[in-house]
Protein backbone atom coordinates (compact mmCIF):
# COMPACT_ATOMS: atom_id res chain seq x y z
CA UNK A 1 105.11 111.27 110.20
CA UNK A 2 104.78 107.87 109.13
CA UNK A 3 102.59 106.51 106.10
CA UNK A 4 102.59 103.46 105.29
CA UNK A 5 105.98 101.68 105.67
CA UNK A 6 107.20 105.24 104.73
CA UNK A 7 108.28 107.41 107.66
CA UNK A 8 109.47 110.94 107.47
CA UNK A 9 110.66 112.58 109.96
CA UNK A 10 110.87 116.53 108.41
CA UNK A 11 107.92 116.04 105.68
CA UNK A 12 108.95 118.27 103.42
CA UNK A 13 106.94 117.46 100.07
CA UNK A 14 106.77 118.14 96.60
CA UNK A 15 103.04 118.83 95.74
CA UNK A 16 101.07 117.08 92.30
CA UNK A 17 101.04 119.96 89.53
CA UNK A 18 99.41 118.96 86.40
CA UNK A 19 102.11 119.41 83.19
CA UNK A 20 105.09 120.06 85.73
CA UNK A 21 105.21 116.97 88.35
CA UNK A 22 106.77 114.43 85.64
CA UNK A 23 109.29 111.83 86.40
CA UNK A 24 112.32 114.27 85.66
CA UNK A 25 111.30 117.22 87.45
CA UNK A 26 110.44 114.74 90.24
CA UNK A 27 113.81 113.03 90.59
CA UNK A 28 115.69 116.25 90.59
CA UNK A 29 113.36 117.69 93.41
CA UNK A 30 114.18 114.44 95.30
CA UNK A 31 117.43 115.05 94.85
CA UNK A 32 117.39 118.24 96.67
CA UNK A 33 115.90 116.86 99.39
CA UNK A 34 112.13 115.96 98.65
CA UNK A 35 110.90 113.85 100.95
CA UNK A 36 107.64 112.36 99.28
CA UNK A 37 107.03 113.48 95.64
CA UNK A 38 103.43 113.00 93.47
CA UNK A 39 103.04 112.32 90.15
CA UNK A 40 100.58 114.87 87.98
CA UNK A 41 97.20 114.13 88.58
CA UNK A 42 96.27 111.05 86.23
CA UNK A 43 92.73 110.70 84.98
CA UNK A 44 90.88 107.43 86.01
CA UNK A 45 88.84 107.23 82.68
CA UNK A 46 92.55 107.58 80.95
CA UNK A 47 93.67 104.79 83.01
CA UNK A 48 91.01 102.43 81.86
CA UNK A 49 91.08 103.48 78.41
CA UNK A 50 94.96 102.96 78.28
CA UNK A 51 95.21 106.58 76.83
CA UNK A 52 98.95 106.83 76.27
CA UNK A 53 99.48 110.60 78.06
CA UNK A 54 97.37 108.44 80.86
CA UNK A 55 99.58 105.85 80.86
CA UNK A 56 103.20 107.90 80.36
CA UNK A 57 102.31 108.95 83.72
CA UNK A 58 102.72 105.72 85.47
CA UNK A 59 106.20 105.63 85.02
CA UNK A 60 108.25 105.94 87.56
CA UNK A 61 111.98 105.89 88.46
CA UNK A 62 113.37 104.20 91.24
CA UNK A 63 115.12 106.97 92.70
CA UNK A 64 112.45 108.90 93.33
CA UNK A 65 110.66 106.83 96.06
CA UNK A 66 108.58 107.38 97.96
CA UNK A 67 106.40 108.63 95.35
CA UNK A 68 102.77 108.75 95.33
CA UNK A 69 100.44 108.60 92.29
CA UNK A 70 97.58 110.72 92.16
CA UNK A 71 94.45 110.06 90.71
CA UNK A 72 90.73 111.68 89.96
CA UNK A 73 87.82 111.21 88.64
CA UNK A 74 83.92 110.90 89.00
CA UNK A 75 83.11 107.31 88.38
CA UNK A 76 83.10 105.17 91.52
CA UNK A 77 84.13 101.40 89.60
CA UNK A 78 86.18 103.71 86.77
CA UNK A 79 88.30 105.45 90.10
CA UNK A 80 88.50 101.82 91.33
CA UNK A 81 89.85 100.25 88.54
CA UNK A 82 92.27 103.17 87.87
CA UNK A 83 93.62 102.88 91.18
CA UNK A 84 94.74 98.91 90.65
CA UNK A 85 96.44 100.19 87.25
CA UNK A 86 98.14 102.97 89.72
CA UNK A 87 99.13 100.66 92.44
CA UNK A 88 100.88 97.67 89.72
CA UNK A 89 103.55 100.72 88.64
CA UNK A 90 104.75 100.32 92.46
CA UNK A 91 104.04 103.79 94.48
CA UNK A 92 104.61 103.81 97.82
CA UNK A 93 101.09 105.34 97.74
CA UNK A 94 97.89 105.65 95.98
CA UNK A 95 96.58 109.60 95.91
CA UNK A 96 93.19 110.54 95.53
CA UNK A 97 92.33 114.51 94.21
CA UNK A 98 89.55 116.15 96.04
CA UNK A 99 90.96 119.31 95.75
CA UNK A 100 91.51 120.14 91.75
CA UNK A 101 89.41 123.68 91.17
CA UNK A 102 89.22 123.68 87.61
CA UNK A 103 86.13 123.84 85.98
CA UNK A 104 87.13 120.89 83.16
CA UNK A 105 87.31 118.35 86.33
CA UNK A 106 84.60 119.73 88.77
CA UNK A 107 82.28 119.44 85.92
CA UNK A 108 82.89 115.85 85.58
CA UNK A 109 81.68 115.34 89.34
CA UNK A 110 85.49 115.25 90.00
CA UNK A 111 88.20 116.86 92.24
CA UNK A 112 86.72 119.73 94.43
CA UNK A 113 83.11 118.50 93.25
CA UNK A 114 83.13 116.04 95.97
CA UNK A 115 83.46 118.30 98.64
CA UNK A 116 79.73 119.04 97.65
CA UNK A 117 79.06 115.56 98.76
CA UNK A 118 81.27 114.26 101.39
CA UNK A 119 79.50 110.82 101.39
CA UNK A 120 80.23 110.15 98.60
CA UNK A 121 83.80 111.13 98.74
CA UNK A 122 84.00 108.77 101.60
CA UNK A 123 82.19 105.85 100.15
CA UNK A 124 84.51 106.63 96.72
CA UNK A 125 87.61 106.86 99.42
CA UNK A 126 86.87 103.53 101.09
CA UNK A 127 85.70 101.36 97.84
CA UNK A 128 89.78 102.65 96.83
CA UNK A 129 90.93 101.65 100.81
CA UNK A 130 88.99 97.68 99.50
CA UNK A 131 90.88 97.52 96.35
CA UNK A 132 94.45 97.93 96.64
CA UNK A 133 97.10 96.96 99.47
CA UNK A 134 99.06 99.84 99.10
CA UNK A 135 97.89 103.06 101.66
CA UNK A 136 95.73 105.31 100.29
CA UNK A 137 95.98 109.14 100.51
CA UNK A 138 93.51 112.06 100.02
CA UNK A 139 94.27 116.13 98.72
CA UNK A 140 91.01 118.41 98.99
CA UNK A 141 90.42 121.78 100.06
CA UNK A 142 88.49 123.35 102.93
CA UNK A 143 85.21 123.01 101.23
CA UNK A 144 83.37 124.50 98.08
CA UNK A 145 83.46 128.16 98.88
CA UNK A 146 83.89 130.04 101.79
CA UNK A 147 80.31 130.01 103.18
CA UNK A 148 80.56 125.91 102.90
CA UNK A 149 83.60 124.83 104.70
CA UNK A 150 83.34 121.32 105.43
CA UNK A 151 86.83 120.05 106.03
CA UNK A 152 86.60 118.71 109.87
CA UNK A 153 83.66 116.44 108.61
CA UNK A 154 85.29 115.21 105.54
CA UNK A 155 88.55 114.80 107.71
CA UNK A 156 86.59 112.44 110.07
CA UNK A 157 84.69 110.67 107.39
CA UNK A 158 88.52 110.18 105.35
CA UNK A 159 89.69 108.87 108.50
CA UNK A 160 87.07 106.97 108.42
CA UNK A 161 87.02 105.34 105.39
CA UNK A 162 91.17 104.57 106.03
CA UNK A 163 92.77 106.85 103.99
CA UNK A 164 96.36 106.89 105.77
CA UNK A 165 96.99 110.25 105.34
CA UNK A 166 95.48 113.81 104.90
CA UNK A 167 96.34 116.65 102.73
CA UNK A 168 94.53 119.85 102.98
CA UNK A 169 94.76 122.74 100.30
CA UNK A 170 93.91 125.96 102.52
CA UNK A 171 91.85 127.34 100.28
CA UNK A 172 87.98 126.63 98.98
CA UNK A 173 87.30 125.83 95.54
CA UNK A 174 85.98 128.98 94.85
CA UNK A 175 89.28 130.60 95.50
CA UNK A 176 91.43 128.99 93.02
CA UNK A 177 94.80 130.22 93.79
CA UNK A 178 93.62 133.39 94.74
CA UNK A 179 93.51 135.31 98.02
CA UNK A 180 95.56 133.78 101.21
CA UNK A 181 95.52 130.02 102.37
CA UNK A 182 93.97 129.94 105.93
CA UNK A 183 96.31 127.68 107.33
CA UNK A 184 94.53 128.33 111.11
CA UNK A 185 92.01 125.07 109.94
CA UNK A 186 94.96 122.28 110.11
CA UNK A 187 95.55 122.54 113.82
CA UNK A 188 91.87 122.23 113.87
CA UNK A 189 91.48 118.98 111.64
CA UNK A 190 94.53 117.47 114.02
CA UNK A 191 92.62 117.86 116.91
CA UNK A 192 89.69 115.86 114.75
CA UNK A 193 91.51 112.97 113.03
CA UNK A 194 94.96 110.51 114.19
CA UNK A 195 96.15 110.13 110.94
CA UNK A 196 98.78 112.46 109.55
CA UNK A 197 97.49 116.06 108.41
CA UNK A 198 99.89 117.70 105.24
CA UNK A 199 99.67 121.26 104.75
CA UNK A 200 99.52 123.08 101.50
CA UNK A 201 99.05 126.19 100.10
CA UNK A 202 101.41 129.58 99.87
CA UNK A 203 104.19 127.56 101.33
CA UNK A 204 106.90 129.49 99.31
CA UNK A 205 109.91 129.43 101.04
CA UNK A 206 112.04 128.07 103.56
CA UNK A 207 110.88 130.06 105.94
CA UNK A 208 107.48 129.49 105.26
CA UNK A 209 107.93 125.68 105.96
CA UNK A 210 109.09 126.46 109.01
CA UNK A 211 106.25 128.84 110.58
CA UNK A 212 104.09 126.19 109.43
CA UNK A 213 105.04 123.69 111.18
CA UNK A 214 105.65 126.04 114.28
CA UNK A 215 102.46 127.51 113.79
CA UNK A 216 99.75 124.42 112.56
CA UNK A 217 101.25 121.07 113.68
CA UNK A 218 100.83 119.95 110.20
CA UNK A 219 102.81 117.05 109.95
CA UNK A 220 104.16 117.76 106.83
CA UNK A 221 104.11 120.58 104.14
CA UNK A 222 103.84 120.45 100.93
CA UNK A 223 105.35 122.77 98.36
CA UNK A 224 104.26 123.46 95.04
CA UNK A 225 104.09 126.32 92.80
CA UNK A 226 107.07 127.70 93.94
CA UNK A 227 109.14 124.74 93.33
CA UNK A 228 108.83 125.20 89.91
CA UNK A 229 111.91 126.01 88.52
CA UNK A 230 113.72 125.86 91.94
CA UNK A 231 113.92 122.35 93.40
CA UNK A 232 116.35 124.43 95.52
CA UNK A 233 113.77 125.03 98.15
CA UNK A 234 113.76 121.53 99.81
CA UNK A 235 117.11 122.03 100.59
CA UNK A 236 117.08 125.50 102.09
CA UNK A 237 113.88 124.26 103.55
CA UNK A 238 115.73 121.00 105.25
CA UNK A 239 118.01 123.25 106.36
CA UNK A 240 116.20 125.72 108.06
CA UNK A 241 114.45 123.12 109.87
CA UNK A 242 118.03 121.88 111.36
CA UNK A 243 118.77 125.23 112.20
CA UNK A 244 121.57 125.84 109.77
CA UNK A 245 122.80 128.15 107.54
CA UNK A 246 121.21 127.79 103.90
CA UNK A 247 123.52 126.50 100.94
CA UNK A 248 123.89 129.38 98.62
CA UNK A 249 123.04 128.31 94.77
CA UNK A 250 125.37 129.76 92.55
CA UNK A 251 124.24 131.24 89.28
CA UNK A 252 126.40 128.23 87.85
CA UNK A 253 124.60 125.29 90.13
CA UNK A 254 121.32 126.87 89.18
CA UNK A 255 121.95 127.04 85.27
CA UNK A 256 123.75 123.62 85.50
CA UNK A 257 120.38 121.61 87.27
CA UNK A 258 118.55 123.42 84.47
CA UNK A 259 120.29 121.68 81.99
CA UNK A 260 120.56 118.41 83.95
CA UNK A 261 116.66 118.96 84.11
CA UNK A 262 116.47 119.33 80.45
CA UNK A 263 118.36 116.40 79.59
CA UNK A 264 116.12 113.78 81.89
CA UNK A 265 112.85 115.73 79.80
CA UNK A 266 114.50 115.00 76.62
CA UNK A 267 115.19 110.98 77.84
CA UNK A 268 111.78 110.45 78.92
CA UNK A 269 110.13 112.42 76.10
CA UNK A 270 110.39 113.28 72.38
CA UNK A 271 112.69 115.81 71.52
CA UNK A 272 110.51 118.40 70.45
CA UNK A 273 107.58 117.87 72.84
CA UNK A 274 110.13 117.71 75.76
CA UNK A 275 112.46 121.41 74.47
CA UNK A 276 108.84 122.81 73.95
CA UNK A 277 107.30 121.63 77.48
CA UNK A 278 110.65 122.42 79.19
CA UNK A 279 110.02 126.71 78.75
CA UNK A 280 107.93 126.72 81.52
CA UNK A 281 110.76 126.12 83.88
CA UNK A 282 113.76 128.74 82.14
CA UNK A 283 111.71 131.48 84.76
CA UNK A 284 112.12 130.06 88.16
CA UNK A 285 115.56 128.58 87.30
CA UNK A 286 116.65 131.84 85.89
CA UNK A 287 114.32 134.40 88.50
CA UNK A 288 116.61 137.14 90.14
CA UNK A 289 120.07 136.22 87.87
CA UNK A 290 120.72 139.81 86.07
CA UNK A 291 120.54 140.37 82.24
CA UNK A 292 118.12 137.23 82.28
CA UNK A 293 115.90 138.53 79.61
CA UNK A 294 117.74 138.16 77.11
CA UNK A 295 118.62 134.07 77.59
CA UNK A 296 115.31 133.94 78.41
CA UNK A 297 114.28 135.45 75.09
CA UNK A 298 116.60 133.11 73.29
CA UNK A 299 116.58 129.96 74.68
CA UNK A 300 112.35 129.72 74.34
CA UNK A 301 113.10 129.73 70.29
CA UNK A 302 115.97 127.19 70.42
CA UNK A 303 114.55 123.47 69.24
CA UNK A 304 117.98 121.57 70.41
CA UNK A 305 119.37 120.70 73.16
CA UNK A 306 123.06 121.80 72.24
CA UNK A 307 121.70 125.42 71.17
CA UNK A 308 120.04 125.52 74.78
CA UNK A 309 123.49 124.40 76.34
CA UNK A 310 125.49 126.63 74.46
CA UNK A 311 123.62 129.55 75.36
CA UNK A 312 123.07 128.84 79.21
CA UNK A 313 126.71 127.97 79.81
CA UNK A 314 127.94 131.33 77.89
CA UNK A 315 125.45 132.55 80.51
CA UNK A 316 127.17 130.97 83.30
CA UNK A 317 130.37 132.16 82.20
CA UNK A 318 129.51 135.38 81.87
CA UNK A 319 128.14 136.17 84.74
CA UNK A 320 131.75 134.24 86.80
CA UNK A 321 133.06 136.71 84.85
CA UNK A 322 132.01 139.68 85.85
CA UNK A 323 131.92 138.55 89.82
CA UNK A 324 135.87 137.99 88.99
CA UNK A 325 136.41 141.54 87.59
């Protein structure tokens, strides 16, 4: 798959997740073998207003390229203007969300609204393509609910309108998260469109990555909510694709990146805001280790970095101990 100047040749990707895509958690996924990663999903009206969350998500790090940053919004001159402010941070890309469900956005004519309205998602799409050098990317969803699936048109009119590149949530709006992601549309919308076609939705393991690229065609997959708290995946997923064994991840590796992950929150944030933000990840980092409960329990009420530490590596330690017995 090639975007841009970018080419990838297993596109294995980390998907946008507003309040969990942030520069750490970004350059530790790429770490693990990411091969494109997206910022949160930045609001265009932020953007032009200088709002400072807005802005805070423009940063980015330069070992985490290529890196795409995603933008939405309603406004036609307001997404315009946003996505010049996007493109002078220095992604590799310029995103575009058609896809976000939630009612806060759609109500703004935003995200998934457009997919009410596919003109206008392509005249908003190529008024972007006009205003910025860098390629420009697109994320929507099948269509507005199930009886309205209109992906093969938008996919032409995208195309169209010269977005480089194609990602598909298979679901509708409607859906949310819920029920199964029909991933039978993307050979579909390949046989419809050149550009590259990204697959997302209930990719959750290694193995799902690869059935679906053996089953779709997609030209790359995107992984998202189960990522979180396991940046692990990319690299079992990488090496599933190669045909090899998966590296194990210790209890201690696992606890370890946890930290590590903490740290780069608490250097790009406020202490407080960034211990506080950082629970949502203690889960997935800590899923299937036994006896997590309680360091779950504990570490949630902790406010400092060192009482996190302390705890998790007692953790660690505990656990080498008992394999040793």
């Amino acid at each position: 798959m090639k975007i841009g100047h970018v080419d990838v040749h297993q596109g294995v990707l980390l998907a946008p997740m507003e309040d969990v895509t942030d520069l750490p958690f970004r350059v530790i996924c790429k770490r693990y073998g990411a091969d494109i990663v997206y910022t949160e999903f930045i609001s265009s009206d932020g953007l032009v207003r200088d709002a400072r969350r807005s802005m805070e998500k423009l940063r980015l790090a330069e070992e985490e390229h290529p890196v795409a940053i995603q933008i939405f919004g309603g406004d036609e001159d307001v997404m315009v203007e946003a996505a010049r402010r996007a493109e002078e941070s220095g992604p590799d890309f310029v995103d575009i969300n058609f896809g976000c469900w939630v009612k806060n956005v759609v109500v703004r004519n935003a995200g998934a609204a457009l997919l009410k309205d596919p003109p206008r998602m392509q005249k908003l799409t190529r008024s972007i393509v006009d205003a910025v050098k860098k390629p420009v990317t697109v994320k929507t969803r099948l269509g507005w609910s199930r009886d309205s699936i209109v992906i093969l048109d938008v996919a032409r009119m995208i195309e169209d309108a010269g977005a480089a590149a194609l990602t598909v949530h298979c679901r509708t709006r409607d859906m949310g998260h819920d029920g199964d992601a029909d991933w039978s549309w993307i050979p579909k919308i390949k046989q419809v469109v050149n550009i590259p076609v990204i697959l997302n939705g209930d990719v959750k393991t290694a193995d799902d990555v690869v059935r679906a690229f053996a089953e779709t065609g997609a030209d790359a997959v995107m992984i998202g909510r189960a990522a979180i708290g396991n940046p692990f995946v990319f690299r079992q997923a990488h090496a599933a694709l190669n045909g090899e064994s998966a590296v194990s991840t210790s209890p201690r590796e696992r606890i370890e990146t946890c930290l590590e992950h903490l740290r780069l929150e608490i250097a790009h944030k406020p202490l407080r805001r960034a211990v506080h933000e950082f629970r949502k990840h203690y889960g997935g980092y800590l899923k299937g280790l036994p006896h997590n409960s309680p360091v779950r329990q504990d570490v949630v009420r902790y406010e400092s970095y060192d009482e996190i530490a302390e705890r998790m590596l007692k953790y660690a330690d505990d656990l080498e101990s008992v394999v040793a017995e």
